[in-house]
C-alpha atoms as a PDB file:
ATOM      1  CA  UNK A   1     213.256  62.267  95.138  1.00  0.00           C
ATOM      2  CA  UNK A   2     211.524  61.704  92.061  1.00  0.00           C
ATOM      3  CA  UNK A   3     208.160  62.951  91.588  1.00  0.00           C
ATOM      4  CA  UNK A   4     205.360  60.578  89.735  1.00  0.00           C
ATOM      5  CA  UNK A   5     203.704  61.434  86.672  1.00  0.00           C
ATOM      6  CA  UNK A   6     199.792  60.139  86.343  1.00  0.00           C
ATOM      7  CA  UNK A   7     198.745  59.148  83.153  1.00  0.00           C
ATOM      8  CA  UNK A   8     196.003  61.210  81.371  1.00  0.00           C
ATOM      9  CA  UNK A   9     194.654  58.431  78.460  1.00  0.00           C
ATOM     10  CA  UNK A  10     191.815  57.074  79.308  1.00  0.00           C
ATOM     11  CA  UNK A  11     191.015  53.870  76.980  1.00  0.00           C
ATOM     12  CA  UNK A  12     188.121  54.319  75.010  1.00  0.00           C
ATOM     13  CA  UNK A  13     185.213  52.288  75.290  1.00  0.00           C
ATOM     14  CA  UNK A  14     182.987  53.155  72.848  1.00  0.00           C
ATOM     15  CA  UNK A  15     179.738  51.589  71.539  1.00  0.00           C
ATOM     16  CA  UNK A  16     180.075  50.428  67.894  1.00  0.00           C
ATOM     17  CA  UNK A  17     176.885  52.198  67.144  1.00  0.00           C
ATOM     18  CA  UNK A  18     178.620  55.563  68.103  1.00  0.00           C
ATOM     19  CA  UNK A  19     180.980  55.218  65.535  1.00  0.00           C
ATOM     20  CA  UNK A  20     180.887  56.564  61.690  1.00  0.00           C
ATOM     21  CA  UNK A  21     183.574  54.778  59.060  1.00  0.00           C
ATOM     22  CA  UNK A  22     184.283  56.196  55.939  1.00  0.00           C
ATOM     23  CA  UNK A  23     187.325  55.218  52.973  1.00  0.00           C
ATOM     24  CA  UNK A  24     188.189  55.974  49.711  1.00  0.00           C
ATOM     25  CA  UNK A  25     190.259  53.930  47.622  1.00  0.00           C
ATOM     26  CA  UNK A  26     192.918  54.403  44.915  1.00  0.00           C
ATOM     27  CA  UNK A  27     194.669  51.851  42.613  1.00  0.00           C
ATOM     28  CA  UNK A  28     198.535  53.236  43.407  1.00  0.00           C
ATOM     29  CA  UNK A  29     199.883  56.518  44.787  1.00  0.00           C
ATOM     30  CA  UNK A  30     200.223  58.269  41.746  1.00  0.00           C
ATOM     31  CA  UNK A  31     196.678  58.325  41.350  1.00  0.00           C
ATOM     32  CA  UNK A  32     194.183  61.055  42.990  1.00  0.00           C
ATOM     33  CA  UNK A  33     190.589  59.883  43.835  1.00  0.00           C
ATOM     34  CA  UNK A  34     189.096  62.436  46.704  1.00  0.00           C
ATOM     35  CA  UNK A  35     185.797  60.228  46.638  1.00  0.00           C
ATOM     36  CA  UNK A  36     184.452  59.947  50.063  1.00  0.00           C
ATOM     37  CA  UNK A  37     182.435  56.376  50.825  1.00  0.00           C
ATOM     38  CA  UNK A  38     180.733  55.899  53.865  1.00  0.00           C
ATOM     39  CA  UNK A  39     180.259  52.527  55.658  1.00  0.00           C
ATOM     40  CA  UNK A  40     176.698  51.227  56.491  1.00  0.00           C
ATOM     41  CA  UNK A  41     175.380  50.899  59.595  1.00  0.00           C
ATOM     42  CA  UNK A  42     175.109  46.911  58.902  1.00  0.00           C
ATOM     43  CA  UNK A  43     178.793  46.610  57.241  1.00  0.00           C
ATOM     44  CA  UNK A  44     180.101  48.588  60.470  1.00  0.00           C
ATOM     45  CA  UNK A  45     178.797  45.643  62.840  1.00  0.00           C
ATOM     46  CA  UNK A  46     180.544  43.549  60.699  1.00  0.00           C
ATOM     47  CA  UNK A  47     184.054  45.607  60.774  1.00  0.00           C
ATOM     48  CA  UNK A  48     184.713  46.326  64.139  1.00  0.00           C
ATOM     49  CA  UNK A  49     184.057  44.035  67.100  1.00  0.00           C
ATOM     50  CA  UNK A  50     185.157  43.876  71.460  1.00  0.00           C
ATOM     51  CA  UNK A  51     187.731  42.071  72.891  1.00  0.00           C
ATOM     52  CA  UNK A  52     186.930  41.274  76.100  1.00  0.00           C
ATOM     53  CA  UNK A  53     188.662  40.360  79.263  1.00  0.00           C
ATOM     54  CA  UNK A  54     190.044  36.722  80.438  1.00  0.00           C
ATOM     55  CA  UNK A  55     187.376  34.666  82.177  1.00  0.00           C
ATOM     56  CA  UNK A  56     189.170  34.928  85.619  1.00  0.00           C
ATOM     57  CA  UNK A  57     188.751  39.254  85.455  1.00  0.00           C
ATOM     58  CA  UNK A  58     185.294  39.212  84.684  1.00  0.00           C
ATOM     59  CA  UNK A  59     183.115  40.823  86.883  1.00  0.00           C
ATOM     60  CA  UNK A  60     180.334  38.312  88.858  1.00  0.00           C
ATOM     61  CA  UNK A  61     180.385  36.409  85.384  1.00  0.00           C
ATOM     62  CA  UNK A  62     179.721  39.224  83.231  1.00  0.00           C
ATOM     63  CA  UNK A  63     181.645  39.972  79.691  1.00  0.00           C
ATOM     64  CA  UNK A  64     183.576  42.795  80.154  1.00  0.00           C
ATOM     65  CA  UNK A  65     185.084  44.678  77.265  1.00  0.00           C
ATOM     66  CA  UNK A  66     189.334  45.170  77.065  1.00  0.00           C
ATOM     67  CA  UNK A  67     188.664  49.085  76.651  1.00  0.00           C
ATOM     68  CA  UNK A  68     190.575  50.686  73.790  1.00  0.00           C
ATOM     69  CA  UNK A  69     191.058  47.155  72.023  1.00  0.00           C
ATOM     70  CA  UNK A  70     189.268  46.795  69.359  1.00  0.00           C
ATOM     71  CA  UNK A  71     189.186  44.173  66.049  1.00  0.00           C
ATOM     72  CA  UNK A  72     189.069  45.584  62.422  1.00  0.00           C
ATOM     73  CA  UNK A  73     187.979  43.506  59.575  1.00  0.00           C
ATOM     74  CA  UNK A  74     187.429  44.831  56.179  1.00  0.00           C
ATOM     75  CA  UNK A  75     184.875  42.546  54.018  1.00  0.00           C
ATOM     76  CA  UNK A  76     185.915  41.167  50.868  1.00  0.00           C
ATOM     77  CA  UNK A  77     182.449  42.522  49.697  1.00  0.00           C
ATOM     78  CA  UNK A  78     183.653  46.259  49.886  1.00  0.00           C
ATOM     79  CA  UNK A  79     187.655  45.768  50.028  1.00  0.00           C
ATOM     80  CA  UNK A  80     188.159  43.597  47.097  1.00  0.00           C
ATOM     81  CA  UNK A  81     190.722  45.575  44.939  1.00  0.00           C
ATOM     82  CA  UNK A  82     194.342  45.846  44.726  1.00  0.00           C
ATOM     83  CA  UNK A  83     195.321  48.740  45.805  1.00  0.00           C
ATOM     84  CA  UNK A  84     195.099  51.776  48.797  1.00  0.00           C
ATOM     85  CA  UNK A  85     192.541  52.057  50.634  1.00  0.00           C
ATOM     86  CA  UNK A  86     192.414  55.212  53.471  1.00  0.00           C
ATOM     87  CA  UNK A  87     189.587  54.281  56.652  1.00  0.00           C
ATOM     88  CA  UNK A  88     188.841  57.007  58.511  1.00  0.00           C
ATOM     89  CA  UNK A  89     186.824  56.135  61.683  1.00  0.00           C
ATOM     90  CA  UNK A  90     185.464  58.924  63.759  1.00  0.00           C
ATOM     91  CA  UNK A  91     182.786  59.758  66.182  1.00  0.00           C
ATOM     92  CA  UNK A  92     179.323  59.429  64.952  1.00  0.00           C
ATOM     93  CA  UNK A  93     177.500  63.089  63.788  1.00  0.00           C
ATOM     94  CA  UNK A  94     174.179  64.232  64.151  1.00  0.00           C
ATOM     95  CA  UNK A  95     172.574  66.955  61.390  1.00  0.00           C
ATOM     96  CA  UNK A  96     169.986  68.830  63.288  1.00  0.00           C
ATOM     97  CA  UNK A  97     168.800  72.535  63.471  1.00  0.00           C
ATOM     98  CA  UNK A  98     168.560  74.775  66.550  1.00  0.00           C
ATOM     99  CA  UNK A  99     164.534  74.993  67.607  1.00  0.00           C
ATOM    100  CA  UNK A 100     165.684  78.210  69.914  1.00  0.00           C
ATOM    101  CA  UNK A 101     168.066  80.361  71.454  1.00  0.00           C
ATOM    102  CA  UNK A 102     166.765  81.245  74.989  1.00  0.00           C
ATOM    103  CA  UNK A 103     167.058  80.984  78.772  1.00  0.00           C
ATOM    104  CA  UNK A 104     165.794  79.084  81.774  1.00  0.00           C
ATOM    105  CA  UNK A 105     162.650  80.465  83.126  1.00  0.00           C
ATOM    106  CA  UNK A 106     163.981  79.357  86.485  1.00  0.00           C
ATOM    107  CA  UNK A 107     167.737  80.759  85.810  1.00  0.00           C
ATOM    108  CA  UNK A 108     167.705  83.526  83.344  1.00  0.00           C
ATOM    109  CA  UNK A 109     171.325  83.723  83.214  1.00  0.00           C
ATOM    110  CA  UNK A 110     171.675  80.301  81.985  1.00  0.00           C
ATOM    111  CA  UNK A 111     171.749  80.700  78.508  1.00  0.00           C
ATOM    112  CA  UNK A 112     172.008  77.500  75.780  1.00  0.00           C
ATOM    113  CA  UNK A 113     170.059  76.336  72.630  1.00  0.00           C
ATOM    114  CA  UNK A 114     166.813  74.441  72.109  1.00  0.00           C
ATOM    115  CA  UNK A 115     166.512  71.482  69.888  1.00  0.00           C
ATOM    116  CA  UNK A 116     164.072  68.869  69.102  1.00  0.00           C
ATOM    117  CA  UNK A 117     164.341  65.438  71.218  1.00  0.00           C
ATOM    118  CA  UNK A 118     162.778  63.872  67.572  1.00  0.00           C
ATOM    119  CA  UNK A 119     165.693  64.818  65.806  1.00  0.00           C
ATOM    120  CA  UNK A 120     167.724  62.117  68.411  1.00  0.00           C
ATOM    121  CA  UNK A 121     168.368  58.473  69.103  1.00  0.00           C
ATOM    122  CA  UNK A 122     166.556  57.080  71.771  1.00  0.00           C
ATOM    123  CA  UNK A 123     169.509  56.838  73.664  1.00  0.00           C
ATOM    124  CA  UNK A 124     169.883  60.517  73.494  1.00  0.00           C
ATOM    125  CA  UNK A 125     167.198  61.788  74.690  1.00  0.00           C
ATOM    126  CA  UNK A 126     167.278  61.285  78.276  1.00  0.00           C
ATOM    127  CA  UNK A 127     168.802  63.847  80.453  1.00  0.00           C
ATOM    128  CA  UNK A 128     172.152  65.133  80.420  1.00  0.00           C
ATOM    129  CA  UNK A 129     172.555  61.822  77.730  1.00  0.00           C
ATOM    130  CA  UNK A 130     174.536  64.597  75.355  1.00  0.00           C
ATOM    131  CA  UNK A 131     176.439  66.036  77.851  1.00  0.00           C
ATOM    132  CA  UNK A 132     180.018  65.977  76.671  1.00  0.00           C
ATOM    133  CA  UNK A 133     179.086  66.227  72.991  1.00  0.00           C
ATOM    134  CA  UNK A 134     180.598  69.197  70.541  1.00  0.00           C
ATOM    135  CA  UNK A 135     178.642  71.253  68.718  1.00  0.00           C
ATOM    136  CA  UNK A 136     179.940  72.752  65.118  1.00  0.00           C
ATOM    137  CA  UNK A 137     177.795  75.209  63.149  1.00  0.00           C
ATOM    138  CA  UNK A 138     177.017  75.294  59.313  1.00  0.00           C
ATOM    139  CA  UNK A 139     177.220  79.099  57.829  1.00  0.00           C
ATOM    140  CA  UNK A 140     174.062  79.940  55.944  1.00  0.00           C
ATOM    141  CA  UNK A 141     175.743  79.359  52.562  1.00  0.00           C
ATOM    142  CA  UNK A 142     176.034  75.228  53.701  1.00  0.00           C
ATOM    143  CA  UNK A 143     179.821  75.829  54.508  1.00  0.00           C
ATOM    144  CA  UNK A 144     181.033  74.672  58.143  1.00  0.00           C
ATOM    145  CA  UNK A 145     182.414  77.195  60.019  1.00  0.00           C
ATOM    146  CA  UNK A 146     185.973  76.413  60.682  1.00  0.00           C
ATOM    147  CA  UNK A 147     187.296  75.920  64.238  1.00  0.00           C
ATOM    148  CA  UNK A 148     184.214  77.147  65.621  1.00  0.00           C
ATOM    149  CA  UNK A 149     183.297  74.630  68.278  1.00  0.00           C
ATOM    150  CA  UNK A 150     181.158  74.457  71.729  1.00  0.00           C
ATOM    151  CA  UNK A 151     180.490  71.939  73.742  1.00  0.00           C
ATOM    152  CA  UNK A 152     177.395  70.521  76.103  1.00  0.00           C
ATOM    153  CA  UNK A 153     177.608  71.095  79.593  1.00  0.00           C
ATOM    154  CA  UNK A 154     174.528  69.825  79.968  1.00  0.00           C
ATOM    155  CA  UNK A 155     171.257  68.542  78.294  1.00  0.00           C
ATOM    156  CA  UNK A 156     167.778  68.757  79.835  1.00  0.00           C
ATOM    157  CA  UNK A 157     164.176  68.085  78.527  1.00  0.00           C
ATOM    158  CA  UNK A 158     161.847  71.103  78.764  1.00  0.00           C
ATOM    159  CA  UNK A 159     159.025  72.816  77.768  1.00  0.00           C
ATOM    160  CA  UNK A 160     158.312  76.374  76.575  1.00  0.00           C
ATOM    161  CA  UNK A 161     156.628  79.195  78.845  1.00  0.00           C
ATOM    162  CA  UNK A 162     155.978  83.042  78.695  1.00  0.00           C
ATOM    163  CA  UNK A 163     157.618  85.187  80.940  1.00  0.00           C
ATOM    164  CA  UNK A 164     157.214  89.076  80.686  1.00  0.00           C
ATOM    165  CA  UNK A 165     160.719  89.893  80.316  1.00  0.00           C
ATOM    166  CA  UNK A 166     160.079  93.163  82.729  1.00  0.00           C
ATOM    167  CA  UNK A 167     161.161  95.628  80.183  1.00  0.00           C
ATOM    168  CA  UNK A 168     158.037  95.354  78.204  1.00  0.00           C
ATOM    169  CA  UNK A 169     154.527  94.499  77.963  1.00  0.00           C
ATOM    170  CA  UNK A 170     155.814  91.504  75.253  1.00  0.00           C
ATOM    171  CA  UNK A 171     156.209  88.371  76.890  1.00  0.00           C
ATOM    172  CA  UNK A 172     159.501  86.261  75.379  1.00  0.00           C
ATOM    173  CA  UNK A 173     159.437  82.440  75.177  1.00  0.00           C
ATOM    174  CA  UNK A 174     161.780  80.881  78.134  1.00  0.00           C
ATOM    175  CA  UNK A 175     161.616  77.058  79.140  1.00  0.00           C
ATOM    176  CA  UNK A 176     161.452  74.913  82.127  1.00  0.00           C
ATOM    177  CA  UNK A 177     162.211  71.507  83.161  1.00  0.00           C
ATOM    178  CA  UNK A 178     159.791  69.127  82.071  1.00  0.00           C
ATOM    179  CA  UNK A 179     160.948  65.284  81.856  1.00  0.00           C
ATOM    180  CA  UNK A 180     157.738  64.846  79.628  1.00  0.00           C
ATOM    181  CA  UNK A 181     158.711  67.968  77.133  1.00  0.00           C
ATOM    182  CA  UNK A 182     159.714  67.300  73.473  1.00  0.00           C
ATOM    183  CA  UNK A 183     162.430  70.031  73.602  1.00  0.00           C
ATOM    184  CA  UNK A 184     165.785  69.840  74.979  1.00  0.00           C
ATOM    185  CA  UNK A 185     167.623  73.054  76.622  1.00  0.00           C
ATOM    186  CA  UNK A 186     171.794  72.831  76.079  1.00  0.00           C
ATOM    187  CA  UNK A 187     173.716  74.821  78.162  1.00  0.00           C
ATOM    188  CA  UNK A 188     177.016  75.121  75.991  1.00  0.00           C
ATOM    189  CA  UNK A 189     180.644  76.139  77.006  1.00  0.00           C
ATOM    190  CA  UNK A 190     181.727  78.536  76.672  1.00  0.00           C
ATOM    191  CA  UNK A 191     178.891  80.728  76.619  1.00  0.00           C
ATOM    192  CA  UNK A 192     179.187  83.602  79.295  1.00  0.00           C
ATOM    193  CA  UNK A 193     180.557  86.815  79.021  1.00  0.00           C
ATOM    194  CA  UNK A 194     184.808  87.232  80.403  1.00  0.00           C
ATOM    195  CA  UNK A 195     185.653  89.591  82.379  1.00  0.00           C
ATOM    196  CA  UNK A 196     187.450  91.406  80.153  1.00  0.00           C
ATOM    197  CA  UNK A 197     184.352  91.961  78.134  1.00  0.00           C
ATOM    198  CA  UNK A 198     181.114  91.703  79.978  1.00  0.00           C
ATOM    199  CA  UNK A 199     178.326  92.425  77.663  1.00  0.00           C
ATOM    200  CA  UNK A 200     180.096  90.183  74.674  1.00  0.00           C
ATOM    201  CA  UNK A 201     178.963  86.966  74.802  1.00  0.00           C
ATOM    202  CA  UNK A 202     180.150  83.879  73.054  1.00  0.00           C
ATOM    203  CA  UNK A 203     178.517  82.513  69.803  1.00  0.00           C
ATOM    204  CA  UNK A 204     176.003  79.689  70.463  1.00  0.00           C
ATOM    205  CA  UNK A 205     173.968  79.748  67.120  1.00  0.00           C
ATOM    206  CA  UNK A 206     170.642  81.449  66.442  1.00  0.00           C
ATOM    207  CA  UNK A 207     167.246  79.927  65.384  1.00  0.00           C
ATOM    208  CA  UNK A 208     167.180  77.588  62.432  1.00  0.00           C
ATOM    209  CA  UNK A 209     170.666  77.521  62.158  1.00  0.00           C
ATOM    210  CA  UNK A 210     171.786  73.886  61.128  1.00  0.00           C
ATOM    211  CA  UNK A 211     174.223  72.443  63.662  1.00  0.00           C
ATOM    212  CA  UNK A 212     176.084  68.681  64.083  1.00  0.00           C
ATOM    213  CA  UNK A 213     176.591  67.571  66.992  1.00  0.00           C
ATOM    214  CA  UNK A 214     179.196  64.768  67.448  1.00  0.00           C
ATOM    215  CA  UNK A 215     180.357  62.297  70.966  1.00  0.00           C
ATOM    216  CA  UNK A 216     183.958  62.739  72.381  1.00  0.00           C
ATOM    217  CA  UNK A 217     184.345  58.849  73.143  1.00  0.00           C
ATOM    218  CA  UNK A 218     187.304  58.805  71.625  1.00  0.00           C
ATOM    219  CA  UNK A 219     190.457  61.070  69.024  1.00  0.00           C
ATOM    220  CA  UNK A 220     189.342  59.913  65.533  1.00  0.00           C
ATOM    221  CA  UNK A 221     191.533  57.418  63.566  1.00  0.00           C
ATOM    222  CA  UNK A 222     193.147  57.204  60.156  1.00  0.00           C
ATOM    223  CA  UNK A 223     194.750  54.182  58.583  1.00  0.00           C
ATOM    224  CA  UNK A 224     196.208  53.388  54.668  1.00  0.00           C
ATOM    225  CA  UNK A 225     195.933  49.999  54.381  1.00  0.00           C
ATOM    226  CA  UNK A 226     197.131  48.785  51.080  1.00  0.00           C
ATOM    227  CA  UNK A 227     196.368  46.009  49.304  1.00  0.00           C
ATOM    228  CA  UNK A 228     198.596  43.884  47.242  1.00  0.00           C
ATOM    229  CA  UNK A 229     199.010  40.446  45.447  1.00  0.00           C
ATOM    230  CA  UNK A 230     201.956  39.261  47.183  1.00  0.00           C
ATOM    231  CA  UNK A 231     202.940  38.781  50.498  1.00  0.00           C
ATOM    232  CA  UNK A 232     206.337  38.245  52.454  1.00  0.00           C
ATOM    233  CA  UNK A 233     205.692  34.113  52.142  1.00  0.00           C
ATOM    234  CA  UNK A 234     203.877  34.003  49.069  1.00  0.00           C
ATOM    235  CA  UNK A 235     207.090  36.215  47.326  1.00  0.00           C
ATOM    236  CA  UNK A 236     209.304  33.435  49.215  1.00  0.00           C
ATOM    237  CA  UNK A 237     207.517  30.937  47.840  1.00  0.00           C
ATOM    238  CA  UNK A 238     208.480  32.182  44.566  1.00  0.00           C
ATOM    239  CA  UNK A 239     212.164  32.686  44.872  1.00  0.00           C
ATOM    240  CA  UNK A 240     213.049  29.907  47.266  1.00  0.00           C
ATOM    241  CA  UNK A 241     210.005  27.522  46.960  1.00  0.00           C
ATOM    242  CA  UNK A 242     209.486  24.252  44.898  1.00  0.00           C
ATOM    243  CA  UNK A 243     208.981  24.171  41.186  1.00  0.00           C
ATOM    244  CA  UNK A 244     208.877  22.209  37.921  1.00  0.00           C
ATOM    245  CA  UNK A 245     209.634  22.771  34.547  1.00  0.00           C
ATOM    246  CA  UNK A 246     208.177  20.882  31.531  1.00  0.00           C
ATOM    247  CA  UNK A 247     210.374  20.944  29.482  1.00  0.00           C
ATOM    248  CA  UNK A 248     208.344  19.929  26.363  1.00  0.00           C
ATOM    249  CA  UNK A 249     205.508  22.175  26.932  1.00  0.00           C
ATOM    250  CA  UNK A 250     208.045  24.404  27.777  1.00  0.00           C
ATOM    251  CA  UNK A 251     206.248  25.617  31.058  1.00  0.00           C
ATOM    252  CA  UNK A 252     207.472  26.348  34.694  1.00  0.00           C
ATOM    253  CA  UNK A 253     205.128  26.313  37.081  1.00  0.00           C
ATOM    254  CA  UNK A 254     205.508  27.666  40.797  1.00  0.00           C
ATOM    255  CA  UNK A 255     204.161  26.035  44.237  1.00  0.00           C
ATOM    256  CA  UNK A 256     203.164  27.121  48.345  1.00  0.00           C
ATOM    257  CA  UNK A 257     204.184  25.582  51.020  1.00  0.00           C
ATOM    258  CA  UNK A 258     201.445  22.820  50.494  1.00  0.00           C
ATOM    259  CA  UNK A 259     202.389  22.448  46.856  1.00  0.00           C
ATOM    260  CA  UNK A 260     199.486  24.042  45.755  1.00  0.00           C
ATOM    261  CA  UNK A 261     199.872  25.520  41.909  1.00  0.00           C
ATOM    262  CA  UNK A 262     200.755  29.529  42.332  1.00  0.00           C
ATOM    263  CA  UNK A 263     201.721  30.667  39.256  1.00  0.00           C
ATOM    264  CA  UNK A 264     203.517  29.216  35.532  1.00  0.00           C
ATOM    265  CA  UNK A 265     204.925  30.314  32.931  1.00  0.00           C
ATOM    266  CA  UNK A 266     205.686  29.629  28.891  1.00  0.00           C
ATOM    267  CA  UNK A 267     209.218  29.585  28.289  1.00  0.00           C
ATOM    268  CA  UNK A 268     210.520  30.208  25.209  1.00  0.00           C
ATOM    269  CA  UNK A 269     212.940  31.599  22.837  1.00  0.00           C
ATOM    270  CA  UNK A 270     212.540  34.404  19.928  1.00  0.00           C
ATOM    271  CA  UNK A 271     215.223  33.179  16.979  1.00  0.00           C
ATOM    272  CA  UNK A 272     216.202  35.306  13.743  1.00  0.00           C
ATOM    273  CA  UNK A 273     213.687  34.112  10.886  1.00  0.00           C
ATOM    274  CA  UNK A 274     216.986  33.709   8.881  1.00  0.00           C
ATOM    275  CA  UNK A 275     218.440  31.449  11.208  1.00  0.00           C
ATOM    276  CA  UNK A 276     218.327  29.323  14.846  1.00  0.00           C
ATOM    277  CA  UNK A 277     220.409  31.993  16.269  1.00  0.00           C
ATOM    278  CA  UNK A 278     218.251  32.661  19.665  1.00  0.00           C
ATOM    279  CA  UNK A 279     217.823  36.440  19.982  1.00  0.00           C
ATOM    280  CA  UNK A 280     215.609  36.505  23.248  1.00  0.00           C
ATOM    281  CA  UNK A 281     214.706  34.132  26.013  1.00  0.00           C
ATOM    282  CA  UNK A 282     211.175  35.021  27.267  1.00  0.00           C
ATOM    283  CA  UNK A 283     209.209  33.941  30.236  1.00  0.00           C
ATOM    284  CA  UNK A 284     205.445  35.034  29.742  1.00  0.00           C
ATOM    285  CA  UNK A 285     202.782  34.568  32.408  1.00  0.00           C
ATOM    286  CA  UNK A 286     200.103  32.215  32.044  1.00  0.00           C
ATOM    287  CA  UNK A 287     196.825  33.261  32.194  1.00  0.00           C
ATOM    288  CA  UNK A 288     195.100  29.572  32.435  1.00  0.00           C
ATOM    289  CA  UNK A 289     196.725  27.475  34.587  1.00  0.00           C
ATOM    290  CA  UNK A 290     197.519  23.825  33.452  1.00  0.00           C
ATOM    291  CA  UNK A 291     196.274  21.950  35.864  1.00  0.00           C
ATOM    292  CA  UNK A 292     198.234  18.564  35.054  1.00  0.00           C
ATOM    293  CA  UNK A 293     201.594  20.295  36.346  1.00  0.00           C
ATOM    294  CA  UNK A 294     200.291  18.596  39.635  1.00  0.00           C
ATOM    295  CA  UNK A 295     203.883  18.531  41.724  1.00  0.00           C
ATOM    296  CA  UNK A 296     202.686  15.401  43.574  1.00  0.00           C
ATOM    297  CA  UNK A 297     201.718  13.038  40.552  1.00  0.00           C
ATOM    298  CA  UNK A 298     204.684  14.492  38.570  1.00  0.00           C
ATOM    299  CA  UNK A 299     207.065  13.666  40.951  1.00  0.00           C
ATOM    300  CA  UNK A 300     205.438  10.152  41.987  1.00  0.00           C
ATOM    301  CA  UNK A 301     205.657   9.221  38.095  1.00  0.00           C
ATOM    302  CA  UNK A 302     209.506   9.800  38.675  1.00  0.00           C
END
């Protein structure tokens, strides 16, 4: 009896808005550019759009989006050279810095990082809106720290109180729930002691510290997509399509499919100055194309 296996992919359906582009370009592959562009907000819109479902799956006339199918366009206005371009499309990042490192007045063992609701989208700040999200640091020299990651178990809004402690006389700043507070506590994973060693405790950041915190929608992407003059039809074209040759101006001249003008050519031979011995044939590109190699009116003259 054979025993089923479930699939574990779940097709992403991620907002466009939650998404960060960036490329770099170089003219062949034996050239090294490590120049990082990033896409604007506006020219992302413009790349990436939904495909939604057929008409007859929609749900009580709604569009619904075909999750983990998306279009990719790259506008002329940015991708306009010959050559290799590498898109790398990840989740969007957020720069921020950690307000606190604290507790729940309510839950003292809960322990997790303050930051400020202003630094946010709007659609961030609700409650438990970052829960999911990873967490990397940045080392006080501006470095990243490598392979260092945590993640939000959950995200509330709060406010900051004074409980004695009840070791001391000094009262420490804790927080509570508040749906109207400015702050917002994350309790992180992991971030409790093991078993093994009960008074170490994870690293969740300290005060000031500069964090980014990023969505898990969906496993980033990278594509090379290279851009060239000719194609698979326009190069067939050229070897099996029609063309003419003048022979007194001495020019050939290529068409498409729809006998439009591709390329031409000048023809010619190189002779020894002594003599009409012909010591090379050449055929040099045209730069300006003569337009009255028209296939149509050449042939209808015939």
């Amino acid at each position: 009896m054979g025993i089923g296996v479930y699939g574990v992919t779940r097709p992403s359906d991620v907002n466009v808005d939650d998404i960060d582009i960036y490329y770099n370009y170089t003219p062949n592959r034996y050239t090294e550019n490590n120049i990082i562009y990033k896409v604007s907000d506006k020219d992302k819109t413009d790349m990436i759009s939904y495909n939604y479902l057929p008409d007859d799956e929609q749900i009580n006339g709604n569009e619904n989006i075909l999750e983990g199918l998306y279009n990719l366009k790259l506008p002329a206005t940015t991708f306009n050279q010959l050559g290799i371009y590498t898109i790398y499309i990840k989740p969007k990042s957020i720069t921020l810095s950690i307000i606190d490192c604290s507790v729940l007045s309510s839950l003292p063992t809960v322990k997790g990082i303050v930051i400020n609701s202003s630094d946010l989208t709007d659609s961030l700040k609700a409650n438990n809106a970052l829960q999911g999200f990873r967490i990397e640091y940045i080392n006080d020299d501006g470095t990243k720290s490598r392979n260092t990651v945590r993640y939000v178990v959950t995200s509330n809004k709060v406010s900051p109180v004074k409980d004695n402690d009840g070791t001391s006389s000094q009262k420490s700043t804790r927080y509570r729930f508040d749906d109207a507070g400015s702050l917002i506590f994350l309790q992180l994973s992991p971030s409790s002691s093991s078993d093994v060693k009960a008074n170490t405790f994870p690293y969740i950041g300290k005060p000031n510290q500069t964090i980014i915190i990023s969505n898990t929608f969906f496993t980033p992407l990278v594509m090379e997509i290279e851009m060239v003059e000719n194609t698979i039809d326009t190069l067939t074209d050229f070897v099996a399509g029609e063309q003419l040759k003048d022979v007194q101006k001495g020019i050939i001249t290529h068409y498409d499919g729809d006998r439009n003008i591709t390329k031409q050519f000048n023809q010619f031979e190189i002779k020894e100055e002594t003599g009409d011995v012909p010591l090379f044939e050449v055929l040099e590109k045209r730069t300006n194309i003569d337009q009255t190699q028209d296939f149509n009116n050449i042939v209808g003259e015939v």
